[in-house]
Protein backbone atom coordinates (compact mmCIF):
# COMPACT_ATOMS: atom_id res chain seq x y z
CA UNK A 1 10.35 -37.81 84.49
CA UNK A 2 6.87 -37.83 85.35
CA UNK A 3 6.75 -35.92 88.77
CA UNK A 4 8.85 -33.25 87.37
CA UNK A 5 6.55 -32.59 84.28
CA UNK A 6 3.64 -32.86 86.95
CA UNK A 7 5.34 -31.10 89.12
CA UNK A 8 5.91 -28.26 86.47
CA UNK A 9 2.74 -28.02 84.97
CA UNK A 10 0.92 -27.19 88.47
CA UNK A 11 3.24 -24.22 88.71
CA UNK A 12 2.42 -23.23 85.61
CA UNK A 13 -1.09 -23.56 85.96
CA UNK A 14 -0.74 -21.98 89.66
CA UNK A 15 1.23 -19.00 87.92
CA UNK A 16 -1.57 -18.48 85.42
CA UNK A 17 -4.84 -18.63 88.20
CA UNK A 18 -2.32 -16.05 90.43
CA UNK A 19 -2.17 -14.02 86.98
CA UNK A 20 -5.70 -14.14 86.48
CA UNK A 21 -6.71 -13.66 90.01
CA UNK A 22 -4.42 -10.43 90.06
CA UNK A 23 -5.68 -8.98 86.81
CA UNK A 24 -9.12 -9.57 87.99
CA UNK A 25 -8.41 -7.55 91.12
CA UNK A 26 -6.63 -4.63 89.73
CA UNK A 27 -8.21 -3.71 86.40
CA UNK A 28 -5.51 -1.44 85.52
CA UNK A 29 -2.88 -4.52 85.73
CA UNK A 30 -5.15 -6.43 83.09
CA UNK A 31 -5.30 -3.71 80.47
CA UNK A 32 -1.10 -3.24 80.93
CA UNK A 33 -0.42 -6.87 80.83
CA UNK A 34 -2.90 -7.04 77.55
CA UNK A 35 -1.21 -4.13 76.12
CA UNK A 36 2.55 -6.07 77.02
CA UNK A 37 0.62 -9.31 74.88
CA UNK A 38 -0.16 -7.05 72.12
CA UNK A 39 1.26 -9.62 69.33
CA UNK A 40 2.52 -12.25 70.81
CA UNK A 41 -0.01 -14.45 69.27
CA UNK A 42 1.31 -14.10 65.79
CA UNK A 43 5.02 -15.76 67.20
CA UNK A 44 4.89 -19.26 68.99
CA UNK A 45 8.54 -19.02 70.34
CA UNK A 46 8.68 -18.27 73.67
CA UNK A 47 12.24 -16.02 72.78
CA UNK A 48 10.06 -14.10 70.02
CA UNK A 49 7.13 -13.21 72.46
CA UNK A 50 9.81 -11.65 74.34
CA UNK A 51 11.06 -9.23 72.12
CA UNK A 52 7.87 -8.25 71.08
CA UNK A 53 6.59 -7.65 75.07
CA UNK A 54 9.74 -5.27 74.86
CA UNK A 55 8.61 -3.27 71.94
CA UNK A 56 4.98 -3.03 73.73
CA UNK A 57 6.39 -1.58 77.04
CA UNK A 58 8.92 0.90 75.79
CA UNK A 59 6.22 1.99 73.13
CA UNK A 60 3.98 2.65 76.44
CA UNK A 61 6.67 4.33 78.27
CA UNK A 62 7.43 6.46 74.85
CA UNK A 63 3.33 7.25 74.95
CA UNK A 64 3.32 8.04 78.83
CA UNK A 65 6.18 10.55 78.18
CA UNK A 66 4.32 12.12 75.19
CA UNK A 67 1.13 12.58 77.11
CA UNK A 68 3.35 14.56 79.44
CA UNK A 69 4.71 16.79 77.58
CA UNK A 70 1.44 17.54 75.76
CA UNK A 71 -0.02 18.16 78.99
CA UNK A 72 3.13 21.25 78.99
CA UNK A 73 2.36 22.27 75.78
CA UNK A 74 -1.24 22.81 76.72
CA UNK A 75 -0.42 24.19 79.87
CA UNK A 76 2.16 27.12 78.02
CA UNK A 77 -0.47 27.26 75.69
CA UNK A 78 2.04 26.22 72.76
CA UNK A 79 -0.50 24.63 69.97
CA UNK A 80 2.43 23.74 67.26
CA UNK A 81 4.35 21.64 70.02
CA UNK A 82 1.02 20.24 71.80
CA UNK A 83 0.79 19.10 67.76
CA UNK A 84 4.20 17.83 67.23
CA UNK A 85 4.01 15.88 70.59
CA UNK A 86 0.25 14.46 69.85
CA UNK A 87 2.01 12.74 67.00
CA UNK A 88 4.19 11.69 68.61
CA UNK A 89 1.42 9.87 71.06
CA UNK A 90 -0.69 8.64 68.11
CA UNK A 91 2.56 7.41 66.42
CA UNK A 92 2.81 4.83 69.46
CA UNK A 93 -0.63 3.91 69.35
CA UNK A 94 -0.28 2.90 65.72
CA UNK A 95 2.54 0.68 67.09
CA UNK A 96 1.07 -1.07 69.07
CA UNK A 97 -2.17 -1.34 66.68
CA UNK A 98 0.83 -3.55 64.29
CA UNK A 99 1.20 -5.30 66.80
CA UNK A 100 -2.28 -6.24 67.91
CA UNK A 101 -2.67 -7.41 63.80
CA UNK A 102 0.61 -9.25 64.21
CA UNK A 103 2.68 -7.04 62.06
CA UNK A 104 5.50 -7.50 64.43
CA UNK A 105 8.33 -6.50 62.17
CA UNK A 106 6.42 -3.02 60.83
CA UNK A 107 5.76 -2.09 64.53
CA UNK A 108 9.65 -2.32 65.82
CA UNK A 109 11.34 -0.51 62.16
CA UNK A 110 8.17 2.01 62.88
CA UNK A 111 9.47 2.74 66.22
CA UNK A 112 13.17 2.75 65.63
CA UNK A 113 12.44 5.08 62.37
CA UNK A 114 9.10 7.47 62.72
CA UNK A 115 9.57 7.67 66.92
CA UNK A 116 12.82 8.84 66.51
CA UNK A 117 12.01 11.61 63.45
CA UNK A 118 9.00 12.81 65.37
CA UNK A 119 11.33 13.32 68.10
CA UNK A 120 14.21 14.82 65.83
CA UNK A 121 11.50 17.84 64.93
CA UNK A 122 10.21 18.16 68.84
CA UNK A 123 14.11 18.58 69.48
CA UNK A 124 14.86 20.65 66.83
CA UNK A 125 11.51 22.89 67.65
CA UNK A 126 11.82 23.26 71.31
CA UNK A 127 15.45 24.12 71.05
CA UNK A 128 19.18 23.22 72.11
CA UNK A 129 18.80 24.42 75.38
CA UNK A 130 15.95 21.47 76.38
CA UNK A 131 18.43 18.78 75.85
CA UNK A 132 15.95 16.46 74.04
CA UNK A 133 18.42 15.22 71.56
CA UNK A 134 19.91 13.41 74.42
CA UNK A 135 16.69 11.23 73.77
CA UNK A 136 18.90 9.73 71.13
CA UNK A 137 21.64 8.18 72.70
CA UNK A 138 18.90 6.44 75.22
CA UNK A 139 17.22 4.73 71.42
CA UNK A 140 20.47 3.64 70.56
CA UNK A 141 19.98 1.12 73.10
CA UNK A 142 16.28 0.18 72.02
CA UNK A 143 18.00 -2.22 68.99
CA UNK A 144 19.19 -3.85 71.31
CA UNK A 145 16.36 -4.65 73.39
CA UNK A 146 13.47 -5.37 70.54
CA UNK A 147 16.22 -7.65 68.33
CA UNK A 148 17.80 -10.39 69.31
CA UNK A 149 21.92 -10.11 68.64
CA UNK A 150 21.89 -12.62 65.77
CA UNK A 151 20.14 -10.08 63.71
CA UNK A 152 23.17 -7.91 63.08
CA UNK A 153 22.12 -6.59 60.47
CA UNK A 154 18.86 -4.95 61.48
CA UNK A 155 20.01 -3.70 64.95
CA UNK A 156 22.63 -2.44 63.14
CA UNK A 157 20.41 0.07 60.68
CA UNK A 158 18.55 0.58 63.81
CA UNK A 159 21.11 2.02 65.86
CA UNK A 160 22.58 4.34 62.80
CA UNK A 161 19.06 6.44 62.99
CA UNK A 162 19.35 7.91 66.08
CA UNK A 163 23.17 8.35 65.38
CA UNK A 164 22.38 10.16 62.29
CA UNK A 165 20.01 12.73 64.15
CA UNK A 166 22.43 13.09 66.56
CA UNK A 167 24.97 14.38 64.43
CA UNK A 168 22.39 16.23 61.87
CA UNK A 169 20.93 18.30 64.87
CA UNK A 170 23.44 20.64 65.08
CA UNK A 171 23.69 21.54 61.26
CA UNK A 172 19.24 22.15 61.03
CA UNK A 173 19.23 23.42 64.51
CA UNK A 174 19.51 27.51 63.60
CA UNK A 175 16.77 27.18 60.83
CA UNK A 176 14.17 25.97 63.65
CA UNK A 177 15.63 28.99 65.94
CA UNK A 178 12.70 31.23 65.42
CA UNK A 179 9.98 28.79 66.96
CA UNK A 180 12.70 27.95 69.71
CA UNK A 181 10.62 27.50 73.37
CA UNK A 182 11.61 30.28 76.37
CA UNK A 183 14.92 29.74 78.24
CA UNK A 184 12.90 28.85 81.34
CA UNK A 185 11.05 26.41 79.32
CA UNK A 186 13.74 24.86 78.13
CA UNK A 187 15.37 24.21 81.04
CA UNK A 188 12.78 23.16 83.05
CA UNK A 189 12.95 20.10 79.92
CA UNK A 190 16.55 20.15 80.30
CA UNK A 191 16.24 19.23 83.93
CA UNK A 192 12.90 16.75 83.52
CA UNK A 193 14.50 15.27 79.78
CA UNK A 194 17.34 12.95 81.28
CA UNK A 195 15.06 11.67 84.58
CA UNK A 196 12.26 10.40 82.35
CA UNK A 197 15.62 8.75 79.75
CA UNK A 198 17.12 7.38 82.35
CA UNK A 199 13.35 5.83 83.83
CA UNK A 200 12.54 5.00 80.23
CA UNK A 201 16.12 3.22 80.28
CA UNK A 202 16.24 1.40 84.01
CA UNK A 203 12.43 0.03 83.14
CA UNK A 204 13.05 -1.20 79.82
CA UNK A 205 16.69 -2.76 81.18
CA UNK A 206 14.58 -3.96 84.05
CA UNK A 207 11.77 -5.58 81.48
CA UNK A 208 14.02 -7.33 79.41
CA UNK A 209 16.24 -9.19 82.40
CA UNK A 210 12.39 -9.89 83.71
CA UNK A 211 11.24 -11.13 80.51
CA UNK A 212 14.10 -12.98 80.11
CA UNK A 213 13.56 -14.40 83.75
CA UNK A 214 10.13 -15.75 82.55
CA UNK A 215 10.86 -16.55 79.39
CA UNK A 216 13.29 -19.22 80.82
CA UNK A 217 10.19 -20.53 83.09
CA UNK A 218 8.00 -20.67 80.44
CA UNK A 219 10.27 -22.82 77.94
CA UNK A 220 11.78 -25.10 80.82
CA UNK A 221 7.85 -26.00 81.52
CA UNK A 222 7.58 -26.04 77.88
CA UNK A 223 10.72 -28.73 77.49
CA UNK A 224 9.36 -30.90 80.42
CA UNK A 225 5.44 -31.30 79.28
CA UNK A 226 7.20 -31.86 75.54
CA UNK A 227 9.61 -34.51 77.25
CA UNK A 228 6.26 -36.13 78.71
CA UNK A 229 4.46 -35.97 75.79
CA UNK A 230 7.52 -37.55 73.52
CA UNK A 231 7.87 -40.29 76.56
CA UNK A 232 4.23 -41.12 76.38
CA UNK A 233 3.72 -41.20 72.57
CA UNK A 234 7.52 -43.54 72.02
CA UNK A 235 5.37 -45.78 74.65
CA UNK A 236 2.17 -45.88 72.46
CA UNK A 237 4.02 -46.31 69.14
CA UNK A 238 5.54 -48.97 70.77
CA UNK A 239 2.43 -50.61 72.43
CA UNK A 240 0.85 -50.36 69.01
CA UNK A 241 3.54 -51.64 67.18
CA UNK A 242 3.84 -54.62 69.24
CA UNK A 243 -0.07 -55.05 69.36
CA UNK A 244 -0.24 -54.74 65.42
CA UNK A 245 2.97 -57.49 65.28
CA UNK A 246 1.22 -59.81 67.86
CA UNK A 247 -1.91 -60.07 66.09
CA UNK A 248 -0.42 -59.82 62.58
CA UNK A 249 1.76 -62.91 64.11
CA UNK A 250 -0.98 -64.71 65.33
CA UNK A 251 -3.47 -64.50 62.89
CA UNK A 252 -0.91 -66.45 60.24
CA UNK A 253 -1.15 -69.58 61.47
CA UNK A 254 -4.97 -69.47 61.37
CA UNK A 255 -5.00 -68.24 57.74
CA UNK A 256 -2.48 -70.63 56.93
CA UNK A 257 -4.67 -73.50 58.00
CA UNK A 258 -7.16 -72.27 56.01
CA UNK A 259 -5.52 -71.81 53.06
CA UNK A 260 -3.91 -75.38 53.34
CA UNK A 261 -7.13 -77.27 53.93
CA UNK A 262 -8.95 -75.32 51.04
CA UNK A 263 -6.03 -77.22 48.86
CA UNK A 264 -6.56 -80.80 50.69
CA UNK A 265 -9.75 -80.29 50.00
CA UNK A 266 -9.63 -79.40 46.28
CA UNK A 267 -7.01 -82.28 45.64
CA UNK A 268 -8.75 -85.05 47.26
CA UNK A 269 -12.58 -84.36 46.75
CA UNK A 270 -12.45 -82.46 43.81
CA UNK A 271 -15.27 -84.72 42.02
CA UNK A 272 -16.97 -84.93 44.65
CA UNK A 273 -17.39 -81.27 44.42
CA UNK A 274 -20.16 -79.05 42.13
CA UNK A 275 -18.91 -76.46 40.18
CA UNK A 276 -20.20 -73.91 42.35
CA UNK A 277 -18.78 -75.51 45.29
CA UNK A 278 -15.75 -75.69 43.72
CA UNK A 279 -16.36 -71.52 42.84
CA UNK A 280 -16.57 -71.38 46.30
CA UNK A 281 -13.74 -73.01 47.54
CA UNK A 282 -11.01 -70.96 44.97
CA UNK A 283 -12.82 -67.52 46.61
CA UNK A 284 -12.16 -69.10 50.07
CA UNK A 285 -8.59 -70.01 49.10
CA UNK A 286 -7.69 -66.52 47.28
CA UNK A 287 -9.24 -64.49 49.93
CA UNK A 288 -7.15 -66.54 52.37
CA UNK A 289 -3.74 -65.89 50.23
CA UNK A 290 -4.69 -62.19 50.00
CA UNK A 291 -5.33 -62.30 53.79
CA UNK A 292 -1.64 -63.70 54.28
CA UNK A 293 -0.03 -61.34 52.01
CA UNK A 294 -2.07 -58.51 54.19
CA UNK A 295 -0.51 -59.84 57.24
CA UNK A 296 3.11 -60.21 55.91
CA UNK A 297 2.12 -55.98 54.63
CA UNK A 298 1.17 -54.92 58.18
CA UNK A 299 4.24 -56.98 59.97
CA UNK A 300 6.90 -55.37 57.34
CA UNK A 301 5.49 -51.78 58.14
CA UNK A 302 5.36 -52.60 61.85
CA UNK A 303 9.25 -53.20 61.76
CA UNK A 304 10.56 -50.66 59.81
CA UNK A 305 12.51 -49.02 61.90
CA UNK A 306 12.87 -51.84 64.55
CA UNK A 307 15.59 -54.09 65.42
CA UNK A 308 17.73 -53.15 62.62
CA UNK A 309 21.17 -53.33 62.51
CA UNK A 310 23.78 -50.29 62.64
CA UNK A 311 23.25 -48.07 59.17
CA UNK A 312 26.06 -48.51 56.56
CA UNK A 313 27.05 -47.00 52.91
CA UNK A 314 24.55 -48.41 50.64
CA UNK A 315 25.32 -48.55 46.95
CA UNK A 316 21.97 -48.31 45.41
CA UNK A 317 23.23 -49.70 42.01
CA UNK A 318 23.40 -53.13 44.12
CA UNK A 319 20.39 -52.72 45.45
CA UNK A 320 18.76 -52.12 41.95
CA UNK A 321 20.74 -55.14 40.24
CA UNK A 322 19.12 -57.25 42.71
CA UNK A 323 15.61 -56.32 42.15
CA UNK A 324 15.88 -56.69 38.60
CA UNK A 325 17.55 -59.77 38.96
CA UNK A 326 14.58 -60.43 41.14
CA UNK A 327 11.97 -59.32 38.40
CA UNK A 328 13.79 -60.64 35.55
CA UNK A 329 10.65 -62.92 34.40
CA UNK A 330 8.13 -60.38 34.90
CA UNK A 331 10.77 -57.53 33.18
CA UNK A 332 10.79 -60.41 29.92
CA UNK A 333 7.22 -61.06 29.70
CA UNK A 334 6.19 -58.03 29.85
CA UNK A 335 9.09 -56.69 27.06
CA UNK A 336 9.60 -54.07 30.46
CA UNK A 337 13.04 -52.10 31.14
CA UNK A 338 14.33 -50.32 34.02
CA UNK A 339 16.16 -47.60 32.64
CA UNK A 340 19.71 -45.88 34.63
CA UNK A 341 20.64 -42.70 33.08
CA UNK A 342 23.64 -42.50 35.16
CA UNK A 343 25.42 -44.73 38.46
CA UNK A 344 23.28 -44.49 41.44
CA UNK A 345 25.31 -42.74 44.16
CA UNK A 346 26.38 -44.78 47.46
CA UNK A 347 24.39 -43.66 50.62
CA UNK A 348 25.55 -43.58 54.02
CA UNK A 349 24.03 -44.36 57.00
CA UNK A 350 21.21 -46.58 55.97
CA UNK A 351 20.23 -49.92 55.77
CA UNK A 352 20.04 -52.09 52.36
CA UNK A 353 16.80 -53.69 53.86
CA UNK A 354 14.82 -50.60 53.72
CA UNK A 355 16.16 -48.83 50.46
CA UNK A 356 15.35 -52.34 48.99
CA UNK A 357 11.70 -51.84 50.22
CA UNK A 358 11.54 -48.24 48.69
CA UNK A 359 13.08 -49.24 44.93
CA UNK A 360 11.41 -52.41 44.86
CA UNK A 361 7.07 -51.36 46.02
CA UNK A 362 7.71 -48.02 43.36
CA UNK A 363 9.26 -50.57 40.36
CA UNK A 364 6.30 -52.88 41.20
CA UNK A 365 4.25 -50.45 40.88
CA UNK A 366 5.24 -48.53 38.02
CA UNK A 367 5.21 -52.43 36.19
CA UNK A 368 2.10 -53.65 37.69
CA UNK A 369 -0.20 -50.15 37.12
CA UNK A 370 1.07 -50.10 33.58
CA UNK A 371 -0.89 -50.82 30.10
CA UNK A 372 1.85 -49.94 27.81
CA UNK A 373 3.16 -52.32 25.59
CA UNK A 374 6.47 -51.62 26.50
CA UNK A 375 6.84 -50.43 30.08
CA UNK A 376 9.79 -48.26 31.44
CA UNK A 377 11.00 -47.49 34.69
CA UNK A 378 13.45 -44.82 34.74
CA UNK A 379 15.70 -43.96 37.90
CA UNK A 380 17.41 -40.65 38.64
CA UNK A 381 18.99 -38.86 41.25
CA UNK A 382 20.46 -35.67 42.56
CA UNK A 383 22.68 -34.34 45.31
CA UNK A 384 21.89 -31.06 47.22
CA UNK A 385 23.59 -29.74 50.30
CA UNK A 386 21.56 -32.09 52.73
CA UNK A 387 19.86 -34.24 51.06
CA UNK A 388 19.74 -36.83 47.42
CA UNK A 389 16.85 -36.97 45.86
CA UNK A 390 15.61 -39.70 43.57
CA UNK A 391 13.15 -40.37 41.30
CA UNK A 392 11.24 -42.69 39.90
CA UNK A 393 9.56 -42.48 36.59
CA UNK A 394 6.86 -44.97 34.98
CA UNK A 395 5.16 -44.74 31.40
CA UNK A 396 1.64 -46.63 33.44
CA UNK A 397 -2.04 -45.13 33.93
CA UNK A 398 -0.89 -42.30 36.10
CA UNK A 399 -2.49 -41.17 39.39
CA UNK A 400 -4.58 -38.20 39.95
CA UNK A 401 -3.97 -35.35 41.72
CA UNK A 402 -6.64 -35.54 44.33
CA UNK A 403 -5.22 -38.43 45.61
CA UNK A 404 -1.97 -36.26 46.13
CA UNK A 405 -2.15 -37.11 49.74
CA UNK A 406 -4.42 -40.31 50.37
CA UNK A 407 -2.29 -42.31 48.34
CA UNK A 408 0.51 -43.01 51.23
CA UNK A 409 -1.72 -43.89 53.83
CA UNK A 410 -2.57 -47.80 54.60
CA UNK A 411 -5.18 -49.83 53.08
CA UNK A 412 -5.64 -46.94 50.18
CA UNK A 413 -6.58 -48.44 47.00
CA UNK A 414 -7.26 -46.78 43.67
CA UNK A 415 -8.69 -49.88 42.28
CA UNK A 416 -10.28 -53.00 42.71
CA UNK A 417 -8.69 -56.05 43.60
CA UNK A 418 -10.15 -57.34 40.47
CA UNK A 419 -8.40 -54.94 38.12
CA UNK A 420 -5.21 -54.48 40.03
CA UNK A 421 -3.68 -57.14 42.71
CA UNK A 422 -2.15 -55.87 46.18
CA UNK A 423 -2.83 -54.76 49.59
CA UNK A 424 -2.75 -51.04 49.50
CA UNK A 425 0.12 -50.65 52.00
CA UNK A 426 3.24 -50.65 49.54
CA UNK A 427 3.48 -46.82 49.45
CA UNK A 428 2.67 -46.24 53.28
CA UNK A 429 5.82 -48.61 53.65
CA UNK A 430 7.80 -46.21 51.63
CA UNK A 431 6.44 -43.05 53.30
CA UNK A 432 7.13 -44.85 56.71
CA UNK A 433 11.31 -45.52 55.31
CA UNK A 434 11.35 -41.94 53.88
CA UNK A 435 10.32 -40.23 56.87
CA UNK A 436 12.70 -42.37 58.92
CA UNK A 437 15.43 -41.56 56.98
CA UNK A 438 14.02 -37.12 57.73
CA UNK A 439 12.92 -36.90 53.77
CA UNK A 440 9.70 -37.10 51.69
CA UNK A 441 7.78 -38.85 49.41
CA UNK A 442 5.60 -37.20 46.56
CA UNK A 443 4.67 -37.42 43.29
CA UNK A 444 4.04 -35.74 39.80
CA UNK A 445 1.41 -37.50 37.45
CA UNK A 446 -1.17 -37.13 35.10
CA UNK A 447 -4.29 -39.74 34.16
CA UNK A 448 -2.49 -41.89 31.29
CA UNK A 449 0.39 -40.17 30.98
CA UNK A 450 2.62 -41.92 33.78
CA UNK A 451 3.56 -41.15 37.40
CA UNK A 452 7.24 -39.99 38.52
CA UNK A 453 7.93 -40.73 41.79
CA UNK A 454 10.41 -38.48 44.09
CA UNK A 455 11.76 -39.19 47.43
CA UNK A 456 14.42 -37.10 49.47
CA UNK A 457 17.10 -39.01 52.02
CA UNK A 458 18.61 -37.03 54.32
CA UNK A 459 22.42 -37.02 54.56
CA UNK A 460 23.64 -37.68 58.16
């Protein structure tokens, strides 16, 4: 996997020094190939830049063609059609000005619609015997070439323009008859008209299947550096989960120790000990218990998503019986209630283990950060399309909303250990199962007005 995303990123990279070495020998190649870029910074898909490369060279084809015939006009010394033509010209500079400002979409519906009226009037001016409404069957094509198919719709209302014109020409055509150009004229158009189409045509066929060529390129050199990238950052996460479990792992026993021997040494010297020695030895023995819960924090969030077994229907009204059955001295002491407005749905393909996880840190908390004298915790849910959405609603000390996103990363406390116990990691946990499970996590508060909860789970 490797050598062929090494192997694909030196073409590219030879590709792009050949590109630049060309343009930097032929001036004239750089400003077309700019002009063909005109926009393509305002898409990131490779399939979008393609369309919009499209638009840029038939515009310049379109702009070529009107430079020529202005050059007749001038030459035949005809001042209204050198005018109508010049629009025509400036109308495909404005094009491609959208498209330099990333208006992608105005620049294409301003070519299928004011490119093919300016042209309508040329027609209709220089007369029938020019052939220029011909011009119309070759833009029925252009949909074709600036949309992609799945847009039915649009290529759709572009290809009824042209047809329109087509069959409004002949009804407008005898009220124009007066500024019709000579015979002569006219045919020498008739006779130039469908060799420029069909070039116009051929090259912007020829664009497309060549854009289409190096569009492939570009996204299979895309898919292999993303396939290199995805390979190397599955082997980080996984290096730094198993560095985080290792250490979490081995720094328990140590902390264990500690804690035990701070409690040998309270129950069997205890009057032996001052009082401030005896201060000392409680701070050494909670910071110790603290440090263990910590640990046992870090090695739950390091295995979400590890090891676990194949994901099953999950009735969430089990999974909330058990933690109040869990909570049930803490719920009576506190005169608390978790409130159900209506059965929890069943949820398939997860795991009990982690919706536990979710349920249990956001009724914790909603208890725990809580100065009412009779907390609530009320749980709702509903089902969409893809996902159900649940919510979890507290009557505590509420949250505020700069902390909107800092509150689901690790270690991020709102308060002191002193006012509020815990380790700061209980909501990354739940951000870590949410995203698992392709939802998210946010949440609606106010300072002393409570906090609701909501987290999406995806339906597989």
């Amino acid at each position: 996997m490797g050598q062929v995303s090494n192997l694909s990123v030196t073409e590219a990279e030879a590709v792009y020094e050949r590109k630049v070495r060309d343009n930097y020998q032929n001036p004239v190649l750089s400003v077309y190939n700019n002009l063909l870029d005109l926009g393509t910074d305002a898409v990131e898909h490779h399939n979008q830049q393609k369309y919009i490369r499209v638009t840029n060279f038939i515009t310049i084809n379109t702009l070529v063609g009107s430079l020529i015939y202005s050059s007749l006009a001038v030459y035949w010394e005809n001042w209204t059609w050198f005018f109508l033509t010049l629009t025509l010209g400036f109308t495909c500079l404005l094009i491609l000005v959208f498209n330099a400002f990333g208006k992608t979409n105005l620049s294409r519906f301003t070519y299928l619609f004011a490119v093919n009226a300016i042209v309508f009037v040329n027609a209709l001016y220089v007369g029938p015997g020019a052939e220029i409404k011909d011009f119309f069957v070759v833009s029925s094509i252009v949909p074709f070439l600036v949309y992609e198919l799945k847009q039915f719709t649009t290529i759709a209302v572009g290809l009824m323009i042209p047809l329109i014109f087509i069959y409004t020409y002949d009804f407008l055509a005898p009220v124009f008859q007066t500024y019709y150009l000579p015979e002569t004229q006219q045919a020498l158009l008739a006779t130039m008209g469908p060799l420029v189409q069909l070039v116009l045509t051929v090259a912007g066929v020829y664009q497309l299947v060549r854009l289409n060529e190096k569009t492939e390129k570009e996204l299979e050199n895309s898919n292999a550096q993303l396939q290199m990238q995805a390979t190397e950052l599955r082997r980080s996460n996984s290096d730094l989960e198993q560095f985080a479990y290792i250490i979490s792992h081995d720094l328990k026993a140590p902390v264990r120790n500690i804690s035990s021997f701070m409690n040998l040494l309270v129950n069997k010297h205890a009057g032996q000990l001052t009082p401030e020695a005896r201060e000392f030895v409680t701070y050494s023995h909670t910071g110790a218990k603290r440090l263990e819960r910590l640990i046992d924090d870090v090695l739950a969030y390091c295995r979400i998503g590890t090891n676990l077994p194949k994901p099953v229907p999950v009735n969430i009204n089990d999974v909330i019986n058990t933690i109040r059955f869990e909570l049930r001295e803490k719920l009576n002491s506190a005169n608390a209630t978790i409130i159900i407005n209506r059965e929890l749905p069943v949820v398939n393909n997860v795991h009990a283990s982690l919706m536990y996880h979710i349920f249990q840190n956001l009724i914790s908390n909603g208890l725990k950060f809580n100065r009412s004298a009779n907390p609530s915790i009320e749980i709702n849910w509903t089902n969409s399309l893809n996902y159900y959405t649940f919510s979890v609603k507290d009557n505590g000390i509420g949250i505020s909303k700069e902390y909107s996103t800092t509150i689901f990363q690790m270690f991020k406390r709102l308060h002191s250990e002193q006012e509020y116990d815990g380790t700061g990691i209980g909501l990354a946990i739940c951000k870590k199962i949410v995203e698992y499970y392709h939802g998210e996590i946010w949440f609606e508060s106010a300072e002393n007005q409570g906090t609701t909860f909501y987290f999406t789970i995806r339906k597989f």
